[in-house]
PDB file of N, CA and C in Angstrom:
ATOM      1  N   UNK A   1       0.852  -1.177   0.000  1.00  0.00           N
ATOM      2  CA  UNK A   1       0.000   0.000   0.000  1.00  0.00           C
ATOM      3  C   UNK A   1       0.896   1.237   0.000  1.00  0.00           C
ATOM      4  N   UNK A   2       0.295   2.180  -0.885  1.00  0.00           N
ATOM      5  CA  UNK A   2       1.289   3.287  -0.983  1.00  0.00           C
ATOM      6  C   UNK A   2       0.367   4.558  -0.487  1.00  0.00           C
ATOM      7  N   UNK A   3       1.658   5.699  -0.036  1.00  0.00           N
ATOM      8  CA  UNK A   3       0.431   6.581   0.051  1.00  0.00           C
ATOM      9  C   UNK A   3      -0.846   6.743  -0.334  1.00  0.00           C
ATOM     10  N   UNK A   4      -0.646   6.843  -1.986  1.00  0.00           N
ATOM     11  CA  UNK A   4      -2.154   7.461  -2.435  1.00  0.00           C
ATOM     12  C   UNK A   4      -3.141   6.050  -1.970  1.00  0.00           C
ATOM     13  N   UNK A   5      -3.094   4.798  -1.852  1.00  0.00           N
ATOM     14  CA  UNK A   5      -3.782   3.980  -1.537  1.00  0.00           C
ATOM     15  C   UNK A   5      -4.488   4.349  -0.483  1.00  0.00           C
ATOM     16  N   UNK A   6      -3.768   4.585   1.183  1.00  0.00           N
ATOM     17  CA  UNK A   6      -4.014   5.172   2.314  1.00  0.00           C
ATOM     18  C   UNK A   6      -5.228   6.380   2.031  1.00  0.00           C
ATOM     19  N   UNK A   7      -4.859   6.981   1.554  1.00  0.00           N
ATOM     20  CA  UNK A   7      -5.511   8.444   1.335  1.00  0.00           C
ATOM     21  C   UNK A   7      -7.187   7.613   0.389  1.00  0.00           C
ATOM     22  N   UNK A   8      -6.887   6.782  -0.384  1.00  0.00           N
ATOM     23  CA  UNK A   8      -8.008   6.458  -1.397  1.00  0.00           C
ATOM     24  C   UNK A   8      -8.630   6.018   0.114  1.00  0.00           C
ATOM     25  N   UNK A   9      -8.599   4.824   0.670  1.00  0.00           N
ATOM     26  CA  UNK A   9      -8.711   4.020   1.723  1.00  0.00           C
ATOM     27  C   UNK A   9      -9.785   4.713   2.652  1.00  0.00           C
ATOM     28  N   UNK A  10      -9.408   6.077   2.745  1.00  0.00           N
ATOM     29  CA  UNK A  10      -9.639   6.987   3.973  1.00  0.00           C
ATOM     30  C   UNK A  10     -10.816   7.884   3.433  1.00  0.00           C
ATOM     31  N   UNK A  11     -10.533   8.142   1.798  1.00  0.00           N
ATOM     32  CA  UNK A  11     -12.054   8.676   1.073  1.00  0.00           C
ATOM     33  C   UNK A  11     -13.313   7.803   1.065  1.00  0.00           C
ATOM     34  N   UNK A  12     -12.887   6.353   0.639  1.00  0.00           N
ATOM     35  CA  UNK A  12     -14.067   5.576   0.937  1.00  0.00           C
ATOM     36  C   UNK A  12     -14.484   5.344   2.320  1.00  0.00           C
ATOM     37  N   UNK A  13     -14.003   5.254   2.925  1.00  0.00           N
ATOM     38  CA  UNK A  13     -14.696   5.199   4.488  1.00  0.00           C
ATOM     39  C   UNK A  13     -15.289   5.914   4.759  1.00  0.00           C
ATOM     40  N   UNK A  14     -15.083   7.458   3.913  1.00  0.00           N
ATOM     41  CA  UNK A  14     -15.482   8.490   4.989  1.00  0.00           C
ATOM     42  C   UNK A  14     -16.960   8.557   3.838  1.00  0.00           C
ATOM     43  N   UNK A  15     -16.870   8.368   2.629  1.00  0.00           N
ATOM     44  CA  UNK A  15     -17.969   8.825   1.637  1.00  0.00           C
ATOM     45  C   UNK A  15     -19.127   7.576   2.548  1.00  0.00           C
ATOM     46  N   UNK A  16     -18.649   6.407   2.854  1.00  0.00           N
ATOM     47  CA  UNK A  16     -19.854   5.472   3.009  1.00  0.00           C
ATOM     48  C   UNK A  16     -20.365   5.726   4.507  1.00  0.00           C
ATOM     49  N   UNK A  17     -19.588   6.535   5.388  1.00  0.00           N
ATOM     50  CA  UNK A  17     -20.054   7.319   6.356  1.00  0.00           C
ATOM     51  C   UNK A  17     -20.843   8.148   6.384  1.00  0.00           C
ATOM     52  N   UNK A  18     -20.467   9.151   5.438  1.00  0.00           N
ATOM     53  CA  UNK A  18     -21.460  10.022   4.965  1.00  0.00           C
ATOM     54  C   UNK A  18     -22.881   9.563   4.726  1.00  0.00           C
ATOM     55  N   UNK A  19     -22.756   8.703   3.774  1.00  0.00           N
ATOM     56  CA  UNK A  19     -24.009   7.829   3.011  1.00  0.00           C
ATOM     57  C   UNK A  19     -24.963   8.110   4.014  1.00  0.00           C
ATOM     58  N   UNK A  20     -24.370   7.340   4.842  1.00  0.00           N
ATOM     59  CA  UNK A  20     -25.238   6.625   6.624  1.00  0.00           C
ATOM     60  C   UNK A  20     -25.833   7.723   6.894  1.00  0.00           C
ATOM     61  N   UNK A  21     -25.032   9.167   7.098  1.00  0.00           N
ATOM     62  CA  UNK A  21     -26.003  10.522   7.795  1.00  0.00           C
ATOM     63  C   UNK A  21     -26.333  11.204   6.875  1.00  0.00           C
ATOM     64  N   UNK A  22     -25.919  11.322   5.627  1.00  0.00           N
ATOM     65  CA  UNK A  22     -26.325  12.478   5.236  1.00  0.00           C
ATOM     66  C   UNK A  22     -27.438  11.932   3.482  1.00  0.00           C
ATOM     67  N   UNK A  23     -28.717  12.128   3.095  1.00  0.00           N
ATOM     68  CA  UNK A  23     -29.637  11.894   2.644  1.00  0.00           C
ATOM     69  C   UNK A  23     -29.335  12.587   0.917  1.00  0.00           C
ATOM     70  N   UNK A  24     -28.270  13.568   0.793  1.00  0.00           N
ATOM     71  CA  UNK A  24     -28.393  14.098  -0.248  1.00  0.00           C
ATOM     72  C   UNK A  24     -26.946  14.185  -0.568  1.00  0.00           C
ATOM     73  N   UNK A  25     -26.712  14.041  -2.002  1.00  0.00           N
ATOM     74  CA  UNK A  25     -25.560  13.578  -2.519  1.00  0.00           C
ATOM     75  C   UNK A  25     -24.630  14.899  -2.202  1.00  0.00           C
ATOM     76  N   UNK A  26     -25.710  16.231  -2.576  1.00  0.00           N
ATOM     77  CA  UNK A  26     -25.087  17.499  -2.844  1.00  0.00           C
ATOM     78  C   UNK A  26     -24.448  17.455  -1.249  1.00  0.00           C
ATOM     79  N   UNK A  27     -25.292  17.561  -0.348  1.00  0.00           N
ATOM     80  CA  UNK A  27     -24.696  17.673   1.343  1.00  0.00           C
ATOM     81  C   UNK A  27     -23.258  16.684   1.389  1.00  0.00           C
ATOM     82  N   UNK A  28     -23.558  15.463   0.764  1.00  0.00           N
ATOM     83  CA  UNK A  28     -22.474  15.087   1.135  1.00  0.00           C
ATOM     84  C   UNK A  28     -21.103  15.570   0.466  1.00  0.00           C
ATOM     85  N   UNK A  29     -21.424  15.631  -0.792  1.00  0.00           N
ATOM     86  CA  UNK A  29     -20.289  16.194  -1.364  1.00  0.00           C
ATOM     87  C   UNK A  29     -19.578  17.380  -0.681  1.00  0.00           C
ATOM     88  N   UNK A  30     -20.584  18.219  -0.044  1.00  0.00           N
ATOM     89  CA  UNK A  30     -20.430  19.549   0.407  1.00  0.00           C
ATOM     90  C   UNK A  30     -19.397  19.413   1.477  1.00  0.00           C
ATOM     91  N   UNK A  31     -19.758  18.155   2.258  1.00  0.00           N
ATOM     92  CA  UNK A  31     -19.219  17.724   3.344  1.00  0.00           C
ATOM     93  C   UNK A  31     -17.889  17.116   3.096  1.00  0.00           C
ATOM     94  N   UNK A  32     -17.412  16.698   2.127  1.00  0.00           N
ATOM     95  CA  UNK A  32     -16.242  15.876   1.890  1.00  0.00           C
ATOM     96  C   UNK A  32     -15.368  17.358   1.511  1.00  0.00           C
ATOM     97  N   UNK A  33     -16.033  18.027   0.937  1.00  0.00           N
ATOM     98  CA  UNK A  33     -15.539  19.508   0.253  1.00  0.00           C
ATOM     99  C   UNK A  33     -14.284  20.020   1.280  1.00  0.00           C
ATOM    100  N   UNK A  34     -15.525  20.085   2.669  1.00  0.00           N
ATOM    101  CA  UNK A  34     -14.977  20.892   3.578  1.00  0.00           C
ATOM    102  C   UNK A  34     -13.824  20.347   4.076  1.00  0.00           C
ATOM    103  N   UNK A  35     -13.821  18.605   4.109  1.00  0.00           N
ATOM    104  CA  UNK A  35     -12.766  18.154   5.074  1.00  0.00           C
ATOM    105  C   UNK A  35     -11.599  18.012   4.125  1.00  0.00           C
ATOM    106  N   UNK A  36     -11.027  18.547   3.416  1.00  0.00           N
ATOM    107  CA  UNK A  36      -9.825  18.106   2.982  1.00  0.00           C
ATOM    108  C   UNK A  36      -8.587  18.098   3.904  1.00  0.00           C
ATOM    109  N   UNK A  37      -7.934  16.672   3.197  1.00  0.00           N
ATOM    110  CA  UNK A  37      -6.587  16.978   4.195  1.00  0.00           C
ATOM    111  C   UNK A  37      -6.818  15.947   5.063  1.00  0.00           C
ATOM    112  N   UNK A  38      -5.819  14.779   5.662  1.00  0.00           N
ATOM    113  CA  UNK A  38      -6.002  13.845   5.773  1.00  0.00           C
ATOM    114  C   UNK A  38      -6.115  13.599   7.085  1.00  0.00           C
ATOM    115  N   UNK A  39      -6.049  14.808   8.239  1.00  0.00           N
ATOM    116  CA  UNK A  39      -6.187  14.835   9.459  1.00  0.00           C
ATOM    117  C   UNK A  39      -7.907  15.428   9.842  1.00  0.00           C
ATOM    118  N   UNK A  40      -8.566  16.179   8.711  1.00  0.00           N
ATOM    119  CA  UNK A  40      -9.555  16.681   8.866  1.00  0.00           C
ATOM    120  C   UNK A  40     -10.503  15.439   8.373  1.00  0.00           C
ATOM    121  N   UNK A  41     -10.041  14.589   7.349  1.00  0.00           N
ATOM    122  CA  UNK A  41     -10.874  13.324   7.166  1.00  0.00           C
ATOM    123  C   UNK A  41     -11.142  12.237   8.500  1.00  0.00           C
ATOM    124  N   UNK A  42      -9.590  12.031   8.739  1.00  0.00           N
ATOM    125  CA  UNK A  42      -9.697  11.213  10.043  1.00  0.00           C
ATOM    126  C   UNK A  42     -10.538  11.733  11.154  1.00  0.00           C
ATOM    127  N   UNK A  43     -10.638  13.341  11.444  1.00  0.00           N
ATOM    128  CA  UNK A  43     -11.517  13.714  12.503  1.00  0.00           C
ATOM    129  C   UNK A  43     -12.856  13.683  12.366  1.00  0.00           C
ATOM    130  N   UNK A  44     -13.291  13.903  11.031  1.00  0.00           N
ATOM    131  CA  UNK A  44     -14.774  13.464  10.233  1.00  0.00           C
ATOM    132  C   UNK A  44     -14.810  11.975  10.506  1.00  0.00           C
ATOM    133  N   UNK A  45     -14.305  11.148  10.350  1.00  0.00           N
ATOM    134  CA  UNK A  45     -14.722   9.818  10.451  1.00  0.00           C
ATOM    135  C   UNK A  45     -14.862   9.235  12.017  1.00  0.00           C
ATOM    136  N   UNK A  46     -13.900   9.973  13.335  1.00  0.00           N
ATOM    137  CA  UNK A  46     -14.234   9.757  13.872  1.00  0.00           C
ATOM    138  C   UNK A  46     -15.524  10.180  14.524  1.00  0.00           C
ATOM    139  N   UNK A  47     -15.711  11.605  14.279  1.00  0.00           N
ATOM    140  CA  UNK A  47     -16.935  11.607  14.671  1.00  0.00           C
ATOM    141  C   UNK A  47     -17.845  11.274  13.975  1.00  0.00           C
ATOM    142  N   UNK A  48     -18.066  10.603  12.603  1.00  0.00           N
ATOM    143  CA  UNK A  48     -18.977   9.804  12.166  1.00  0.00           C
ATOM    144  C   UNK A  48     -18.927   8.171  12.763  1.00  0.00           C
ATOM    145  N   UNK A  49     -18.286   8.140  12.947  1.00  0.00           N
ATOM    146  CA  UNK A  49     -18.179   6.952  13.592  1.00  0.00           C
ATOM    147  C   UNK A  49     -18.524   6.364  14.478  1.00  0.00           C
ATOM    148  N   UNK A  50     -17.891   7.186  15.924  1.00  0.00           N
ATOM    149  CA  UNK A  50     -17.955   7.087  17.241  1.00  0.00           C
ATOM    150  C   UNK A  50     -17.113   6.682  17.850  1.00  0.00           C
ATOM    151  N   UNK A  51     -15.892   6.271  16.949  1.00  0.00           N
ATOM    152  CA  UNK A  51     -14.868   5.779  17.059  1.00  0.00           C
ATOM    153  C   UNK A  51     -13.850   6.362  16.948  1.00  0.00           C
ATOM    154  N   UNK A  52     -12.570   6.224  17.562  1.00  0.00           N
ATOM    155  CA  UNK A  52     -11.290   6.928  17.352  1.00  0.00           C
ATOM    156  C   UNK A  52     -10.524   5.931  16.325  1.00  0.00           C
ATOM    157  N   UNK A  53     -10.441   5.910  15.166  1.00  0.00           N
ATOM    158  CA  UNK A  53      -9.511   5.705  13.592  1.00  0.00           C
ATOM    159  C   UNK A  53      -8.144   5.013  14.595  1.00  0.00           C
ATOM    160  N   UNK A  54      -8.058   5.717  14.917  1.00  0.00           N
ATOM    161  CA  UNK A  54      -6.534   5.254  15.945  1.00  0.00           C
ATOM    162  C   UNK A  54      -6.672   4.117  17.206  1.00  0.00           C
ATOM    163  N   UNK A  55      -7.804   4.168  17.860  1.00  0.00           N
ATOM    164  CA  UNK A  55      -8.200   3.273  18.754  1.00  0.00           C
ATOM    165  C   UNK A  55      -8.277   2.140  17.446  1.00  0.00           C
ATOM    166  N   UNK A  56      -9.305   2.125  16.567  1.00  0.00           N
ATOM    167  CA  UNK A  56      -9.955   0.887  15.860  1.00  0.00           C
ATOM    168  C   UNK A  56      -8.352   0.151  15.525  1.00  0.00           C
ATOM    169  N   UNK A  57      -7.739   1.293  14.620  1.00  0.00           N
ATOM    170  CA  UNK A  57      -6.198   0.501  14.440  1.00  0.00           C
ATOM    171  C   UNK A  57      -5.335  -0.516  15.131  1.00  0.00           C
ATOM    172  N   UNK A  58      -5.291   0.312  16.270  1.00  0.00           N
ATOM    173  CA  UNK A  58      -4.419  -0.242  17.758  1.00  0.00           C
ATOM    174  C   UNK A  58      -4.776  -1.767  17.898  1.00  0.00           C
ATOM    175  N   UNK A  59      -6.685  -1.562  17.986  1.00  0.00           N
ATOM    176  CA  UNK A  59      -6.905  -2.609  18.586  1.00  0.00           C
ATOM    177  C   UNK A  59      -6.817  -3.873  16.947  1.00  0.00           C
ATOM    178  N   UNK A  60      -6.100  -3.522  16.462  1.00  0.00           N
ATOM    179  CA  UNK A  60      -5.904  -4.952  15.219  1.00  0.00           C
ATOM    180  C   UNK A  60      -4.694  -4.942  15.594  1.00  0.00           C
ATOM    181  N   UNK A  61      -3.659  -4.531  15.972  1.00  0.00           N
ATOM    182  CA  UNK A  61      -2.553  -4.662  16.558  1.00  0.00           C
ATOM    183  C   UNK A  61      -1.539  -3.852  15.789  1.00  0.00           C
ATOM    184  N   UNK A  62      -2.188  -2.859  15.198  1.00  0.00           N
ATOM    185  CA  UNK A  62      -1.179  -1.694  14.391  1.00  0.00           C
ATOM    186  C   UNK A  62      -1.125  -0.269  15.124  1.00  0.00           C
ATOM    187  N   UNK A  63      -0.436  -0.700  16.135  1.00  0.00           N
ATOM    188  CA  UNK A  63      -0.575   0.741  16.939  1.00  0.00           C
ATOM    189  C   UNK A  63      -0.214   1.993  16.587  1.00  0.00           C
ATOM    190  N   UNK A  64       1.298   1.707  16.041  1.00  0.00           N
ATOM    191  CA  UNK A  64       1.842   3.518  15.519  1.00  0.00           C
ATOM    192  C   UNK A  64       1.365   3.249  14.028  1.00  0.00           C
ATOM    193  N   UNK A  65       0.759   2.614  13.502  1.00  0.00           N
ATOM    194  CA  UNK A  65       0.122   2.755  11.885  1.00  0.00           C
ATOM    195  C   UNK A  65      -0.231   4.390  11.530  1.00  0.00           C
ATOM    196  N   UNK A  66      -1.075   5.232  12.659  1.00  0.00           N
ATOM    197  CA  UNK A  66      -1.527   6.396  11.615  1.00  0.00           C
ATOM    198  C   UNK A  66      -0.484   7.335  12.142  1.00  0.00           C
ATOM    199  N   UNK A  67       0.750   7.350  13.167  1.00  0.00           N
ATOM    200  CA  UNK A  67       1.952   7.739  13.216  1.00  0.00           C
ATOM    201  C   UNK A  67       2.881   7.442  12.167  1.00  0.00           C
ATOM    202  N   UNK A  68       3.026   6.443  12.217  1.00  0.00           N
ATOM    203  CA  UNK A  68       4.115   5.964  10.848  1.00  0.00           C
ATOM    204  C   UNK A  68       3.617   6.597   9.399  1.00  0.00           C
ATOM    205  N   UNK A  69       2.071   6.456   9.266  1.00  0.00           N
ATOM    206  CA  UNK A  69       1.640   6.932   7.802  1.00  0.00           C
ATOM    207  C   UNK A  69       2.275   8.688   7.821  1.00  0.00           C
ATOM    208  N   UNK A  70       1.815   8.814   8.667  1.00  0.00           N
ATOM    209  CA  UNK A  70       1.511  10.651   8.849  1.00  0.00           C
ATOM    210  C   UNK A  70       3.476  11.116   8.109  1.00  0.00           C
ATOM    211  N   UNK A  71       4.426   9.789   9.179  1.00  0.00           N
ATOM    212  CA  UNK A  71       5.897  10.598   8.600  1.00  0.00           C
ATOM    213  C   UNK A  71       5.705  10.214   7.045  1.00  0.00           C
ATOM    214  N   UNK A  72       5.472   8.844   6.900  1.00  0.00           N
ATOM    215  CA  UNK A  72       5.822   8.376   5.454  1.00  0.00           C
ATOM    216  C   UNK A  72       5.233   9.276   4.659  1.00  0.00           C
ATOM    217  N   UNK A  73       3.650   9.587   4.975  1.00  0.00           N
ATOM    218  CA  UNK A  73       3.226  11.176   3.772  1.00  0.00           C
ATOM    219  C   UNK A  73       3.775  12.572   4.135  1.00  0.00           C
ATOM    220  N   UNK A  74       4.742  12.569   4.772  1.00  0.00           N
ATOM    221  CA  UNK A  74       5.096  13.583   5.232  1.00  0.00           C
ATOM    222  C   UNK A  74       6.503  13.844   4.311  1.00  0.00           C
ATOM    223  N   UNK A  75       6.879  12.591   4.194  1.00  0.00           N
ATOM    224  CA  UNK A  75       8.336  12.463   3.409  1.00  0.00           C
ATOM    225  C   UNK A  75       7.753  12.871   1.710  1.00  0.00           C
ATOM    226  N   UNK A  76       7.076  11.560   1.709  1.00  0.00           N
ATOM    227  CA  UNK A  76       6.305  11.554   0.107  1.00  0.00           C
ATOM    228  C   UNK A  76       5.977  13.264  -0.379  1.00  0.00           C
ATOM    229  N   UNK A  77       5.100  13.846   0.817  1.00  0.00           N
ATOM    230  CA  UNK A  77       4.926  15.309   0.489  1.00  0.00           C
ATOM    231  C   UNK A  77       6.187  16.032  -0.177  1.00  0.00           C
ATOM    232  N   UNK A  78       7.254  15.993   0.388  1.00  0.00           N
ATOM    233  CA  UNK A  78       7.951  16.880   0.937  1.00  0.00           C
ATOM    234  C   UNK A  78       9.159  16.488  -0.881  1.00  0.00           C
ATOM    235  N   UNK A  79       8.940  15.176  -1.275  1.00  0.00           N
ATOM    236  CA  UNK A  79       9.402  14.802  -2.245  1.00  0.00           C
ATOM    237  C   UNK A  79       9.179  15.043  -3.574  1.00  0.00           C
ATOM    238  N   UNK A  80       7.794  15.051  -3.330  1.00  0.00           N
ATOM    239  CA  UNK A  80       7.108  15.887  -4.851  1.00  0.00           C
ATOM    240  C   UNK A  80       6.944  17.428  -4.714  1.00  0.00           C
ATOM    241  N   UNK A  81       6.852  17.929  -3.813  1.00  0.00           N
ATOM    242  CA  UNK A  81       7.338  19.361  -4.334  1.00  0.00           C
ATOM    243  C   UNK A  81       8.615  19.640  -5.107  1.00  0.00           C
ATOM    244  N   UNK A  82       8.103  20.799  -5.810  1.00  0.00           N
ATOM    245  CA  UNK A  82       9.653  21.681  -6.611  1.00  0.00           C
ATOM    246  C   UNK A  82       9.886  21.789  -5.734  1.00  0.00           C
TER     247      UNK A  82
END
């Protein structure tokens, strides 16, 4: 799994979250609009959720998983810029 996988990974969760609360495609879109950015998705999902993204992780036994992602897209970022 490569970055952009992670990031795809993290759009579908959050769109079929959406689904669940929100009744109209336009709202939801509106809603995905707002959260860009992969810390504002994770905070959307947890509170769609009820769940902490980071708790659910842990408990499969990937504890620093959204630590480790955060440096690895942090590097990746930092690589594709001019």
């Amino acid at each position: 799994m490569n970055v952009n996988d992670f990031e795809k990974l993290l759009e579908q969760v959050l769109t079929l979250l959406i689904q669940q609360h929100v009744s109209s495609n336009q709202a939801a879109e509106a809603l995905m609009d707002s959260h860009q950015g992969r810390q504002k998705r994770i905070a959307l999902i947890n509170k769609l959720s009820g769940f902490k993204l980071k708790d659910v992780i842990a408990s499969a036994g990937h504890i620093n998983f959204l630590t480790e992602w955060e440096a690895i897209a942090y590097i990746f970022e930092e690589q594709s810029s001019p």
